[in-house]
PDB file of N, CA and C in Angstrom:
ATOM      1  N   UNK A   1      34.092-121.431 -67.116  1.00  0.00           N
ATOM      2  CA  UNK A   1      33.880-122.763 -66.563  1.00  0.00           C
ATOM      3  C   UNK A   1      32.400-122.904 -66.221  1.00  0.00           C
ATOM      4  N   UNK A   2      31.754-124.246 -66.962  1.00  0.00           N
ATOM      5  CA  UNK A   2      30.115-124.002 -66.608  1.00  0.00           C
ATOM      6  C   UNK A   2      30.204-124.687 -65.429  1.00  0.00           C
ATOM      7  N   UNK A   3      28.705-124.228 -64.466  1.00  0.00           N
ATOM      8  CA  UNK A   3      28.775-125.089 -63.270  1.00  0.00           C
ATOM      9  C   UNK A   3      28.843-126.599 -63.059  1.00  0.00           C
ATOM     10  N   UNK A   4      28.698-127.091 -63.736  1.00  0.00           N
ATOM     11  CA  UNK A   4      28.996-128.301 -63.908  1.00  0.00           C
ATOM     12  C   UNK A   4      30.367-128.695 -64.035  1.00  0.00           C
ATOM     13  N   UNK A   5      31.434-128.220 -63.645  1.00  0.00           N
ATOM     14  CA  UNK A   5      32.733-128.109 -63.656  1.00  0.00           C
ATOM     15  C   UNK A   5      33.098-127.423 -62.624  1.00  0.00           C
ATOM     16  N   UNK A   6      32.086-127.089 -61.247  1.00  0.00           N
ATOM     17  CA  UNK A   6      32.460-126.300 -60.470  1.00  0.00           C
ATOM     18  C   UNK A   6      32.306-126.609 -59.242  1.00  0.00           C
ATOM     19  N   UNK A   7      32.879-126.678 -58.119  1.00  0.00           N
ATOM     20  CA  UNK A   7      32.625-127.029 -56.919  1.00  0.00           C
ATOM     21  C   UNK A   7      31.586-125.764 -55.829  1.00  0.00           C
ATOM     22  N   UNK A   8      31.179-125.764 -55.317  1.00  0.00           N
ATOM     23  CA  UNK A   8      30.590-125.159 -54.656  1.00  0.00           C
ATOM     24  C   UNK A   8      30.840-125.132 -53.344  1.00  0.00           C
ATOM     25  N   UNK A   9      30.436-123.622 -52.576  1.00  0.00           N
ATOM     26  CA  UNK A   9      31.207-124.205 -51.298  1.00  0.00           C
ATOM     27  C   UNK A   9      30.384-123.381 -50.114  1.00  0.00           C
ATOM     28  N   UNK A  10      29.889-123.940 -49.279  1.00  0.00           N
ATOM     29  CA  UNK A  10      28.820-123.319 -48.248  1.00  0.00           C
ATOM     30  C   UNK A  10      29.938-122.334 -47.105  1.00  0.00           C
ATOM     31  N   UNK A  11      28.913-121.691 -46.574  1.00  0.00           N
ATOM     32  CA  UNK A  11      29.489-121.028 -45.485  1.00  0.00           C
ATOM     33  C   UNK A  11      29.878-121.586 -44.218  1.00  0.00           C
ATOM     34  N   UNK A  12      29.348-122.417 -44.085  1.00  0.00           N
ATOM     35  CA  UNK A  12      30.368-123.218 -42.788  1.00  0.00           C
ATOM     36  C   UNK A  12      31.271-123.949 -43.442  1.00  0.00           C
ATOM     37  N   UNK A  13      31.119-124.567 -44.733  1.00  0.00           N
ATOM     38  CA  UNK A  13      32.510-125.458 -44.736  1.00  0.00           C
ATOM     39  C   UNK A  13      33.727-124.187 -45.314  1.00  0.00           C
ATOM     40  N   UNK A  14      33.728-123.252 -45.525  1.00  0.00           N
ATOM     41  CA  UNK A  14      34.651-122.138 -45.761  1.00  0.00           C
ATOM     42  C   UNK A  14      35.245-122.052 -44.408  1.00  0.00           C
ATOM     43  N   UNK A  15      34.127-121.581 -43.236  1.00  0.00           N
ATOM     44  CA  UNK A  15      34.264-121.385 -42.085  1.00  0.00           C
ATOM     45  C   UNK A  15      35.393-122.206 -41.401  1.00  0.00           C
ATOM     46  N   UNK A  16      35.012-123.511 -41.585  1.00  0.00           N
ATOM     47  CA  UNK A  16      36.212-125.170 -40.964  1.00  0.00           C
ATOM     48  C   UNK A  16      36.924-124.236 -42.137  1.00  0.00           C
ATOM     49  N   UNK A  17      37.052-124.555 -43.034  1.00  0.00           N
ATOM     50  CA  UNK A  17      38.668-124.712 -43.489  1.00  0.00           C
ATOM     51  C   UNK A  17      39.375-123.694 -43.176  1.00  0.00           C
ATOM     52  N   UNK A  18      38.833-122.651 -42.887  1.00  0.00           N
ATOM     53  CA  UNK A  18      39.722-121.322 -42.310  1.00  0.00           C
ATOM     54  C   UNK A  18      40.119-121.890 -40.926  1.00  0.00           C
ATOM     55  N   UNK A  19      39.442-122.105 -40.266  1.00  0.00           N
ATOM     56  CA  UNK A  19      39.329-122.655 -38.982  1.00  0.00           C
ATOM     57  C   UNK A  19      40.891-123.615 -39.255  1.00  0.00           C
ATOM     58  N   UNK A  20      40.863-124.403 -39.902  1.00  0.00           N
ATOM     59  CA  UNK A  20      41.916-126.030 -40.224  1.00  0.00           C
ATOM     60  C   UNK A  20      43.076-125.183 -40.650  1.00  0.00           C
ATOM     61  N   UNK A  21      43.022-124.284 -41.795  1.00  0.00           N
ATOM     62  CA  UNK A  21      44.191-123.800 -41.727  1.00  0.00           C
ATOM     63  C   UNK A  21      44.758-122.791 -40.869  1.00  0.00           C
ATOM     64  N   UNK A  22      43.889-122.207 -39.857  1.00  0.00           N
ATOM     65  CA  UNK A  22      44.402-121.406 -38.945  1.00  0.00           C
ATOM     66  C   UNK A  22      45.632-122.191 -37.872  1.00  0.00           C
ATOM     67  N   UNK A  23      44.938-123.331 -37.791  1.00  0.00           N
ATOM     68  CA  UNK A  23      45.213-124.293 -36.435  1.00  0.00           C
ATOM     69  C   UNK A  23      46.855-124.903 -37.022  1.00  0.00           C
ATOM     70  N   UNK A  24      47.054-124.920 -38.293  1.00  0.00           N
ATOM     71  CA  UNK A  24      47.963-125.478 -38.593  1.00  0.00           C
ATOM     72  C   UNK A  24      49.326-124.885 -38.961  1.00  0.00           C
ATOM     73  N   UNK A  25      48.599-122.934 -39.221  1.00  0.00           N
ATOM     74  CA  UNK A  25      49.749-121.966 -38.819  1.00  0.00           C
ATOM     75  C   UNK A  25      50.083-121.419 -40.482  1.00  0.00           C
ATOM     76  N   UNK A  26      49.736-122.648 -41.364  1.00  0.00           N
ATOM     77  CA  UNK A  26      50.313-122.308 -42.510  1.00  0.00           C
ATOM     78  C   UNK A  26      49.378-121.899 -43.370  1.00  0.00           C
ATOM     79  N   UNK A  27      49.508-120.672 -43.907  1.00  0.00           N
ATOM     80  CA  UNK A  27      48.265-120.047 -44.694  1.00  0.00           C
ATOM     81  C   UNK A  27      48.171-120.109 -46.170  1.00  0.00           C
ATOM     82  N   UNK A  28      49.538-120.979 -46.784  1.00  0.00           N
ATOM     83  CA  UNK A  28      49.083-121.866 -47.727  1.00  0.00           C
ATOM     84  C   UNK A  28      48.279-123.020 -48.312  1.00  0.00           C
ATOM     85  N   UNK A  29      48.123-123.547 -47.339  1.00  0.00           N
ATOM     86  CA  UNK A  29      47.383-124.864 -46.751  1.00  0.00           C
ATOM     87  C   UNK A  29      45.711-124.627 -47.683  1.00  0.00           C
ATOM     88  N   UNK A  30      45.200-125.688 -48.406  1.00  0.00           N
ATOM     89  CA  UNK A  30      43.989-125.499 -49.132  1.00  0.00           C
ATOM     90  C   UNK A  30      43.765-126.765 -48.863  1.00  0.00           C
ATOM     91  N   UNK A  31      42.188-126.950 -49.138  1.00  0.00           N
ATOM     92  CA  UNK A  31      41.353-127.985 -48.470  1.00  0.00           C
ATOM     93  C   UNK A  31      41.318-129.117 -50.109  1.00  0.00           C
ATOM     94  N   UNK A  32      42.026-130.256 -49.806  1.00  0.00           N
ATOM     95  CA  UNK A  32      42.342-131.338 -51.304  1.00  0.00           C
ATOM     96  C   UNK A  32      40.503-132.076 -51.422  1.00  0.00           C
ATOM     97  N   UNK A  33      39.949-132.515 -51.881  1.00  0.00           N
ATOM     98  CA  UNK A  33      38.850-133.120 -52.692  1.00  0.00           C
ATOM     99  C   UNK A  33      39.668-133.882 -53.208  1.00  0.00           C
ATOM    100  N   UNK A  34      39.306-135.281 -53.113  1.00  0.00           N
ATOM    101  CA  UNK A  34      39.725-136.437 -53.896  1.00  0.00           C
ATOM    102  C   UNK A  34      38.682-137.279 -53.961  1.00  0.00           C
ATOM    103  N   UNK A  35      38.497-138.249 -54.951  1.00  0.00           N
ATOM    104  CA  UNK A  35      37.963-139.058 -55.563  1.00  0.00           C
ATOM    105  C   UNK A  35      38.626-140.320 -55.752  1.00  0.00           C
ATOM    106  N   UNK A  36      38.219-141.665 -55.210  1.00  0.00           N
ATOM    107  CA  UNK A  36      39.266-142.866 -55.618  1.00  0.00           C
ATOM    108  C   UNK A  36      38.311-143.949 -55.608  1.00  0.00           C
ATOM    109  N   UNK A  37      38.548-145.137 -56.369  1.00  0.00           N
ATOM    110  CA  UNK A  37      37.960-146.277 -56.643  1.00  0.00           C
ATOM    111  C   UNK A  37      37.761-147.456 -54.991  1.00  0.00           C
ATOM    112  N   UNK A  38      36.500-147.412 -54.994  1.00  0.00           N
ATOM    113  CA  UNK A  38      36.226-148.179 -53.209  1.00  0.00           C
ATOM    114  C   UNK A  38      35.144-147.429 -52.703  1.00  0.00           C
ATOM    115  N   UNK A  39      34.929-148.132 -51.884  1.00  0.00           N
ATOM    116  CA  UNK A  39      33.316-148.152 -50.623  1.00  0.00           C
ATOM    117  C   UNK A  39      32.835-148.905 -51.422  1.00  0.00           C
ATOM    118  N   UNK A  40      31.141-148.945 -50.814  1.00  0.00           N
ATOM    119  CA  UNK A  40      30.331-149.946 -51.017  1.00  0.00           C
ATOM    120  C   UNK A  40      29.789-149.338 -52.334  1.00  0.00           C
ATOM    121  N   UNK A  41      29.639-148.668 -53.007  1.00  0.00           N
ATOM    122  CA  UNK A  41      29.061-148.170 -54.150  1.00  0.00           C
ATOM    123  C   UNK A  41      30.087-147.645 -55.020  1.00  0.00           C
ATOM    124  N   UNK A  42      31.321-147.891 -54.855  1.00  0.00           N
ATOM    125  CA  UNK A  42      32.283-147.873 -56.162  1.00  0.00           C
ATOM    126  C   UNK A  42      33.510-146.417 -56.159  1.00  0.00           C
ATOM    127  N   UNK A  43      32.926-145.964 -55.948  1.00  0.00           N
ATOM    128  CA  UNK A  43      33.624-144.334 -55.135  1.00  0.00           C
ATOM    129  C   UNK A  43      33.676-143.782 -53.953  1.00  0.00           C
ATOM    130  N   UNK A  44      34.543-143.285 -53.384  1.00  0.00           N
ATOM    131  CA  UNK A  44      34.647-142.403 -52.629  1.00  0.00           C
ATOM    132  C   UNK A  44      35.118-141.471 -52.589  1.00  0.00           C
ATOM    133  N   UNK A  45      34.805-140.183 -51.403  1.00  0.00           N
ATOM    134  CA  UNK A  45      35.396-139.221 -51.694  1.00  0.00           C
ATOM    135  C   UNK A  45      36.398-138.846 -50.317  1.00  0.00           C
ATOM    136  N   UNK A  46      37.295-137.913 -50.039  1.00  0.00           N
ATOM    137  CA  UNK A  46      38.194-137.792 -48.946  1.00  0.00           C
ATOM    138  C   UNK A  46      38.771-136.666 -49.175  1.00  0.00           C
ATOM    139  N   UNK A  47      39.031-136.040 -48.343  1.00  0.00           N
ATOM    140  CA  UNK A  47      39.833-134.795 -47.917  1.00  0.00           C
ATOM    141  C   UNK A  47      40.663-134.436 -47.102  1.00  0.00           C
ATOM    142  N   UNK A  48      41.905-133.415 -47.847  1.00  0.00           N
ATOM    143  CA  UNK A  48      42.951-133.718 -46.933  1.00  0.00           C
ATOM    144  C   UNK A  48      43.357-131.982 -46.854  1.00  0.00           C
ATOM    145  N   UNK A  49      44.599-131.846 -46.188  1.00  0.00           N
ATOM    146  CA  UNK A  49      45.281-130.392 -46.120  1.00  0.00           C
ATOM    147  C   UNK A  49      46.020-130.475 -46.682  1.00  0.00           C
ATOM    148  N   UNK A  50      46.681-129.139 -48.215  1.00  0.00           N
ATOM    149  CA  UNK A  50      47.801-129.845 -49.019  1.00  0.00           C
ATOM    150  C   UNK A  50      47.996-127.977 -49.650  1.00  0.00           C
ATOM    151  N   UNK A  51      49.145-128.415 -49.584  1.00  0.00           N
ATOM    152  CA  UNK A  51      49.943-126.562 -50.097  1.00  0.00           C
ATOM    153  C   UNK A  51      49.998-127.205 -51.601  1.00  0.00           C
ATOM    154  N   UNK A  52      50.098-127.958 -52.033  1.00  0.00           N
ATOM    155  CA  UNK A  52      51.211-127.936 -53.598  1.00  0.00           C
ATOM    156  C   UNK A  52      49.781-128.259 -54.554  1.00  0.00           C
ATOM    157  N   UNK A  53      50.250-127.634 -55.741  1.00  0.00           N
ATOM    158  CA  UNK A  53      48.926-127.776 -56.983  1.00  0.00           C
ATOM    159  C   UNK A  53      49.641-128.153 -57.735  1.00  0.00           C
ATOM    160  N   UNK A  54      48.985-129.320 -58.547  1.00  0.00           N
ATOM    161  CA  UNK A  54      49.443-130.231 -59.554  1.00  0.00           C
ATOM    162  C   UNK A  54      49.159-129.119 -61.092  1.00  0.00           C
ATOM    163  N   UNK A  55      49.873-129.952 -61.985  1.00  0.00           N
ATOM    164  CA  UNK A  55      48.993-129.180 -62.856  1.00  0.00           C
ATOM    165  C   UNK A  55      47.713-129.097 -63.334  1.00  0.00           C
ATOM    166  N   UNK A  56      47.116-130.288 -63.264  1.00  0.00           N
ATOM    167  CA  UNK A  56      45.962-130.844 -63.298  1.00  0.00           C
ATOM    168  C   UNK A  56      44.478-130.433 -62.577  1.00  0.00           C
ATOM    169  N   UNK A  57      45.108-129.468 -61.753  1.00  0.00           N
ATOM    170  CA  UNK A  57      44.421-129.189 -60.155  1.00  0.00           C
ATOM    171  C   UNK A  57      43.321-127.883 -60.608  1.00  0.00           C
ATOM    172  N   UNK A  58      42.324-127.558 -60.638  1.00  0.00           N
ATOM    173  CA  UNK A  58      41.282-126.604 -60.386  1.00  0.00           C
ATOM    174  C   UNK A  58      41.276-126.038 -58.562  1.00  0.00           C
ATOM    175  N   UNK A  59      41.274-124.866 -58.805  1.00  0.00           N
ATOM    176  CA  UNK A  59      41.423-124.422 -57.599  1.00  0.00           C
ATOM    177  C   UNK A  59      40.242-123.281 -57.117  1.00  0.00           C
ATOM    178  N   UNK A  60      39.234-123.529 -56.439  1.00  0.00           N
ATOM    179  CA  UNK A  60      37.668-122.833 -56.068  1.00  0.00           C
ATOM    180  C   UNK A  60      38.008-121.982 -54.831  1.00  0.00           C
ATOM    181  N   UNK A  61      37.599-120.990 -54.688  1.00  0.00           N
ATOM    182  CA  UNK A  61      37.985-119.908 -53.410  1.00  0.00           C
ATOM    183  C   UNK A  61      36.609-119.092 -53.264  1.00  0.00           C
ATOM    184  N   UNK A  62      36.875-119.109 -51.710  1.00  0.00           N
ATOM    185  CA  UNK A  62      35.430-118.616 -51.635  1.00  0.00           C
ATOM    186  C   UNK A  62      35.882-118.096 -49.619  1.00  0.00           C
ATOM    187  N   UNK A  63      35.682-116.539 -49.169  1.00  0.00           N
ATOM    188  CA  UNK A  63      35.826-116.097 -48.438  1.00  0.00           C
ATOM    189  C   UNK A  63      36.891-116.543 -47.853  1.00  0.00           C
ATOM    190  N   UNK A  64      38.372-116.248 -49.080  1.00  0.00           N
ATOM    191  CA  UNK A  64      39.819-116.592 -48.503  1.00  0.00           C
ATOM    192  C   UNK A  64      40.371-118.225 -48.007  1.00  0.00           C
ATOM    193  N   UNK A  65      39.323-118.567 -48.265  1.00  0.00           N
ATOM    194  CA  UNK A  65      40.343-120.225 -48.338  1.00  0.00           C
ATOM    195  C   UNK A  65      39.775-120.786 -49.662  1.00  0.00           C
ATOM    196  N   UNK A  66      41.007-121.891 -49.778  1.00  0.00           N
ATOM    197  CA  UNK A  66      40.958-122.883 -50.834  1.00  0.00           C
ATOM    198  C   UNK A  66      40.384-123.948 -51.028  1.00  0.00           C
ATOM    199  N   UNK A  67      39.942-124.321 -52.260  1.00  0.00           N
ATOM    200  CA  UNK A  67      39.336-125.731 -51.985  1.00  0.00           C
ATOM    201  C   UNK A  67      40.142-126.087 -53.257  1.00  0.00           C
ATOM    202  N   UNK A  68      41.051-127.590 -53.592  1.00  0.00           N
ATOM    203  CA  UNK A  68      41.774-127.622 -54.842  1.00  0.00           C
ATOM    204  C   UNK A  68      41.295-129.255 -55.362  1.00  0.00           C
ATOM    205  N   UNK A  69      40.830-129.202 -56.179  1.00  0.00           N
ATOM    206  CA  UNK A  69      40.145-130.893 -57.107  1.00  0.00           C
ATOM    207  C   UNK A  69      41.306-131.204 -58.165  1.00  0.00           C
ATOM    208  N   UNK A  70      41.663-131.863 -58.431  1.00  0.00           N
ATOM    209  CA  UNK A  70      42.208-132.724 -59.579  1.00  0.00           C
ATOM    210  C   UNK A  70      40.984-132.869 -60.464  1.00  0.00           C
ATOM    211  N   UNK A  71      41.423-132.746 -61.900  1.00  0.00           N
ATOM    212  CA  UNK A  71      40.495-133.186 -63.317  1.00  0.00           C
ATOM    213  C   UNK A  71      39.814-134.375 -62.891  1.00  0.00           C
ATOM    214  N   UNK A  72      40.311-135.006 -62.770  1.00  0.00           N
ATOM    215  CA  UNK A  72      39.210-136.459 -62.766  1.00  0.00           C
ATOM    216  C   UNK A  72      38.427-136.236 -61.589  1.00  0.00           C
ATOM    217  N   UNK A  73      38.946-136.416 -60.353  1.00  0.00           N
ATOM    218  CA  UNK A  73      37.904-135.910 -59.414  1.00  0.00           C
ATOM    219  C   UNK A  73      36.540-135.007 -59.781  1.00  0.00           C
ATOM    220  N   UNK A  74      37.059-134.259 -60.452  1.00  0.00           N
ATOM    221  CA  UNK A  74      35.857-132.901 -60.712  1.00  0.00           C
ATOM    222  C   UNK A  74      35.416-133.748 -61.915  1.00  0.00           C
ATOM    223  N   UNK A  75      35.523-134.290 -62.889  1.00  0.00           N
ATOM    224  CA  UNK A  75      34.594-135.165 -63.735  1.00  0.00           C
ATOM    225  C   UNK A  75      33.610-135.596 -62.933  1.00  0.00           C
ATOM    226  N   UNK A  76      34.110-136.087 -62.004  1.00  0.00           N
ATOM    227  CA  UNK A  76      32.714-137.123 -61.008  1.00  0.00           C
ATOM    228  C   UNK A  76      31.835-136.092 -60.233  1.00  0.00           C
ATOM    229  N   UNK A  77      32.095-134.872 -59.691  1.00  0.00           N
ATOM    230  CA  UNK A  77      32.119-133.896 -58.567  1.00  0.00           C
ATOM    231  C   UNK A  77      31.846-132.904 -58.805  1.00  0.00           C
ATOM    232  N   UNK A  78      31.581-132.395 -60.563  1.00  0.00           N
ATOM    233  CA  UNK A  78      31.157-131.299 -60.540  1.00  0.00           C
ATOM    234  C   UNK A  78      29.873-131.189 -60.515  1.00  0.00           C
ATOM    235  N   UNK A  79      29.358-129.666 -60.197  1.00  0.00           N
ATOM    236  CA  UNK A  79      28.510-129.400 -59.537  1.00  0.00           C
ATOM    237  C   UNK A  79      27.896-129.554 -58.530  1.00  0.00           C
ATOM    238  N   UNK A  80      28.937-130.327 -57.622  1.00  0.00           N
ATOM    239  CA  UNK A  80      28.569-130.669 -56.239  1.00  0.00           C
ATOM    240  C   UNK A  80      28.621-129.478 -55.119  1.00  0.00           C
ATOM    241  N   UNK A  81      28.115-129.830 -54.036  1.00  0.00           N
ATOM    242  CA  UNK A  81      28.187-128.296 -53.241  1.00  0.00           C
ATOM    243  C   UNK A  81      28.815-129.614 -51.921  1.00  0.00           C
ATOM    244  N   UNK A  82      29.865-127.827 -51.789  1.00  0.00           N
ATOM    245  CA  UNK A  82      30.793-129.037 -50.316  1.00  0.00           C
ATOM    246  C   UNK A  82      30.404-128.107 -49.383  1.00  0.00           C
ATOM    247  N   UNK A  83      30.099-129.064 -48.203  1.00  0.00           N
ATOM    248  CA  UNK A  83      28.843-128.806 -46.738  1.00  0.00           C
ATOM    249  C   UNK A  83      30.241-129.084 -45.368  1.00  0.00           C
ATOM    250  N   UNK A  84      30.000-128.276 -44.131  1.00  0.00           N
ATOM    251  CA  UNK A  84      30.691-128.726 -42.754  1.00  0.00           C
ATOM    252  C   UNK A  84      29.322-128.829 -42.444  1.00  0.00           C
ATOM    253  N   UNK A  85      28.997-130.149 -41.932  1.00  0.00           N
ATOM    254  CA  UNK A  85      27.983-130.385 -40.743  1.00  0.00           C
ATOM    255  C   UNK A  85      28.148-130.778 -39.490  1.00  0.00           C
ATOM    256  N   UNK A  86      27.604-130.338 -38.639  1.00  0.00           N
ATOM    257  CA  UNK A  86      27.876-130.720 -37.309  1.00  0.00           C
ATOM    258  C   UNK A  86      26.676-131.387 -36.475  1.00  0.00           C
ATOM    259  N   UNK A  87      26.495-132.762 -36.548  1.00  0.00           N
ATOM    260  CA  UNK A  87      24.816-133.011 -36.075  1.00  0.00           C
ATOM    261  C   UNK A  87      24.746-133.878 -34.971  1.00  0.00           C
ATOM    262  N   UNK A  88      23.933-134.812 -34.939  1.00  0.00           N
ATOM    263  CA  UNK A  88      24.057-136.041 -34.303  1.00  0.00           C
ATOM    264  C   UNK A  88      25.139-137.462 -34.366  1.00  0.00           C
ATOM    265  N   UNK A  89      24.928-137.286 -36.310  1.00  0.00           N
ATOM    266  CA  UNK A  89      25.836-138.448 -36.872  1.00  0.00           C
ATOM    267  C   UNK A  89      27.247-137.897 -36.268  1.00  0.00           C
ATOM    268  N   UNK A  90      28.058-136.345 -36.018  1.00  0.00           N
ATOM    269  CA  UNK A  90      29.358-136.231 -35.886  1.00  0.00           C
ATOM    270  C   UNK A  90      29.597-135.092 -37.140  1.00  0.00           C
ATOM    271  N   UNK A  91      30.391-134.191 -36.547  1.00  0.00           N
ATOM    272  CA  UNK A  91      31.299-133.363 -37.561  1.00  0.00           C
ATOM    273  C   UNK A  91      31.791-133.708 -38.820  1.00  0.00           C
ATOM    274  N   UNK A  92      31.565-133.299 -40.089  1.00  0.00           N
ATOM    275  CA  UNK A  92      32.273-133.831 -41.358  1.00  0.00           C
ATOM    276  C   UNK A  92      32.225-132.931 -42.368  1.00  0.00           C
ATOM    277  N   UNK A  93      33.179-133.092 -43.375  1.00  0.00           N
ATOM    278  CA  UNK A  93      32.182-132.137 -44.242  1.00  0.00           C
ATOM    279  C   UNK A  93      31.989-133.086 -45.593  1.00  0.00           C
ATOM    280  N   UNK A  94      30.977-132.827 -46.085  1.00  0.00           N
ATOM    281  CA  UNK A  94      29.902-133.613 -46.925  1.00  0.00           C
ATOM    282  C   UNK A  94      29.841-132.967 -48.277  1.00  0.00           C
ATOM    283  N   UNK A  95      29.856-133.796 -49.250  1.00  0.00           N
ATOM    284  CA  UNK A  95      29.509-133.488 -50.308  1.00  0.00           C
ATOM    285  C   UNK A  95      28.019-133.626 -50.594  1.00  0.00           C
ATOM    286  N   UNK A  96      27.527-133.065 -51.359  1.00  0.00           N
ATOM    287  CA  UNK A  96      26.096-133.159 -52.019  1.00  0.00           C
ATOM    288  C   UNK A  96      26.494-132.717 -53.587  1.00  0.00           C
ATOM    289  N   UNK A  97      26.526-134.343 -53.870  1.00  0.00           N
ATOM    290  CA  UNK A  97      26.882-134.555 -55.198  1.00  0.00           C
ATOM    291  C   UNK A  97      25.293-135.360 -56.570  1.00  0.00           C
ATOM    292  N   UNK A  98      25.488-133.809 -57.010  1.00  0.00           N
ATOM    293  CA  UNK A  98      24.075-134.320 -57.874  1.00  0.00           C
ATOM    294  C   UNK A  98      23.821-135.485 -59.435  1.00  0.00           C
ATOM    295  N   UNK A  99      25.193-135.396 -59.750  1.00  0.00           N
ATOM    296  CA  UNK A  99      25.518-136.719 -60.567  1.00  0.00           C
ATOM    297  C   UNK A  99      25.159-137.888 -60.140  1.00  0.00           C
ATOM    298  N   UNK A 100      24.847-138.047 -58.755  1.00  0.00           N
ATOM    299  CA  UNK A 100      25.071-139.576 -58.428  1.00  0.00           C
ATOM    300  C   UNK A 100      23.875-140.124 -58.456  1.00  0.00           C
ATOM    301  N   UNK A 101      24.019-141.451 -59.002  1.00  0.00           N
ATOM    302  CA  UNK A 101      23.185-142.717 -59.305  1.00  0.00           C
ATOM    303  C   UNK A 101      22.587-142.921 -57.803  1.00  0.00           C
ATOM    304  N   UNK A 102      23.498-143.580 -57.243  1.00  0.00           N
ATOM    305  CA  UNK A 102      23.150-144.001 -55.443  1.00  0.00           C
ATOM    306  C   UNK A 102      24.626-143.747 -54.641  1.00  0.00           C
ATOM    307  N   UNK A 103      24.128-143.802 -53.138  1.00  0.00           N
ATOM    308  CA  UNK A 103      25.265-143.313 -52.101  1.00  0.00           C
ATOM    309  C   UNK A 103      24.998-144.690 -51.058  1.00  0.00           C
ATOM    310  N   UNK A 104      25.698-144.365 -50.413  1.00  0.00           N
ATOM    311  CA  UNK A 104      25.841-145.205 -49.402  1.00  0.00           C
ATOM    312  C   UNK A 104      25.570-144.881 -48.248  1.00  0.00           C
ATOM    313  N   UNK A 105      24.868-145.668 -46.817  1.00  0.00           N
ATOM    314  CA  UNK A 105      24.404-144.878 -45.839  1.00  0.00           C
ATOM    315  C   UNK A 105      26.006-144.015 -45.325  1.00  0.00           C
ATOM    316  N   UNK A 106      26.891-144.299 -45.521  1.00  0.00           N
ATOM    317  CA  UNK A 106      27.865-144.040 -44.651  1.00  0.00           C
ATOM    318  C   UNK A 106      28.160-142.571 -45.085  1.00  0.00           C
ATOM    319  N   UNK A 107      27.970-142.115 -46.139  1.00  0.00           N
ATOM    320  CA  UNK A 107      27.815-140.808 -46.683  1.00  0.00           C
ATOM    321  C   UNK A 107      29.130-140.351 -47.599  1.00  0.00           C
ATOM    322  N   UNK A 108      29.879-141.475 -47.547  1.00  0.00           N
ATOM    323  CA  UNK A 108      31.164-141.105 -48.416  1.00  0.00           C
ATOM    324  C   UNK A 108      30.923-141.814 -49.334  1.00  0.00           C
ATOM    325  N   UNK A 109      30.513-142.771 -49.936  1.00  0.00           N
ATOM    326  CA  UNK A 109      30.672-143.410 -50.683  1.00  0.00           C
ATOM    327  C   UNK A 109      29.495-143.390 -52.134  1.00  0.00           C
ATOM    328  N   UNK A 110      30.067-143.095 -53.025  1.00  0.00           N
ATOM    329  CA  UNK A 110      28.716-143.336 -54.214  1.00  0.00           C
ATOM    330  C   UNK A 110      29.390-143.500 -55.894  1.00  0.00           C
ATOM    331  N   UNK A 111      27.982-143.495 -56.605  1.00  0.00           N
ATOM    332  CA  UNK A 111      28.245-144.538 -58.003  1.00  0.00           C
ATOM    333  C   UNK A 111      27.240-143.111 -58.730  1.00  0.00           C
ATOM    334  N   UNK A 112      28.116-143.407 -60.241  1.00  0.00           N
ATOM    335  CA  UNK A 112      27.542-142.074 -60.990  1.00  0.00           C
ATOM    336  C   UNK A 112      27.196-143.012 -62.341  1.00  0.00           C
TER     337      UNK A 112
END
């Protein structure tokens, strides 16, 4: 799989998701990446907690937790690196997605 087909994944946002699935007890639990049509620049992205893999699903691991994308998602998303930040703006975790055309101040939202 070239990187461009690959998600990337920092050490604090490994950190939260161990953290998220600790709290929730279930150690199946992997961190979902989605991609859907909306915001102000045409895409967004969102994340959820989800045990079940489609078939469709790419699944990235990195210091024992999961991170799981759907095909199309990762069309838009690969080679992105997924970030936990904790700053002024508030806790999140962030993509830094290098495909993209423009984003939106709000930080979820962008056009490729």
């Amino acid at each position: 799989m070239s990187t461009s087909q690959q998600i990337s994944i920092t050490k604090s946002a490994a950190k939260r998701v161990g953290e998220l699935v600790a709290s929730e007890g279930i150690e199946s639990l992997m961190l979902r990446v989605m991609v859907s049509a909306g915001g102000c620049s045409g895409f967004e992205y969102s994340f959820d907690l989800d045990k079940t893999q489609n078939s469709d699903d790419k699944i990235f691991e990195t210091g024992g937790i999961k991170v799981i994308i759907d095909e199309m998602s990762l069309e838009l998303l690969g080679g992105s690196e997924l970030d936990y930040v904790d700053d002024l703006a508030g806790a999140s975790f962030r993509l830094n997605i290098p495909n993209a055309t423009a984003s939106c101040g709000c930080g979820i939202s962008f056009s490729v």
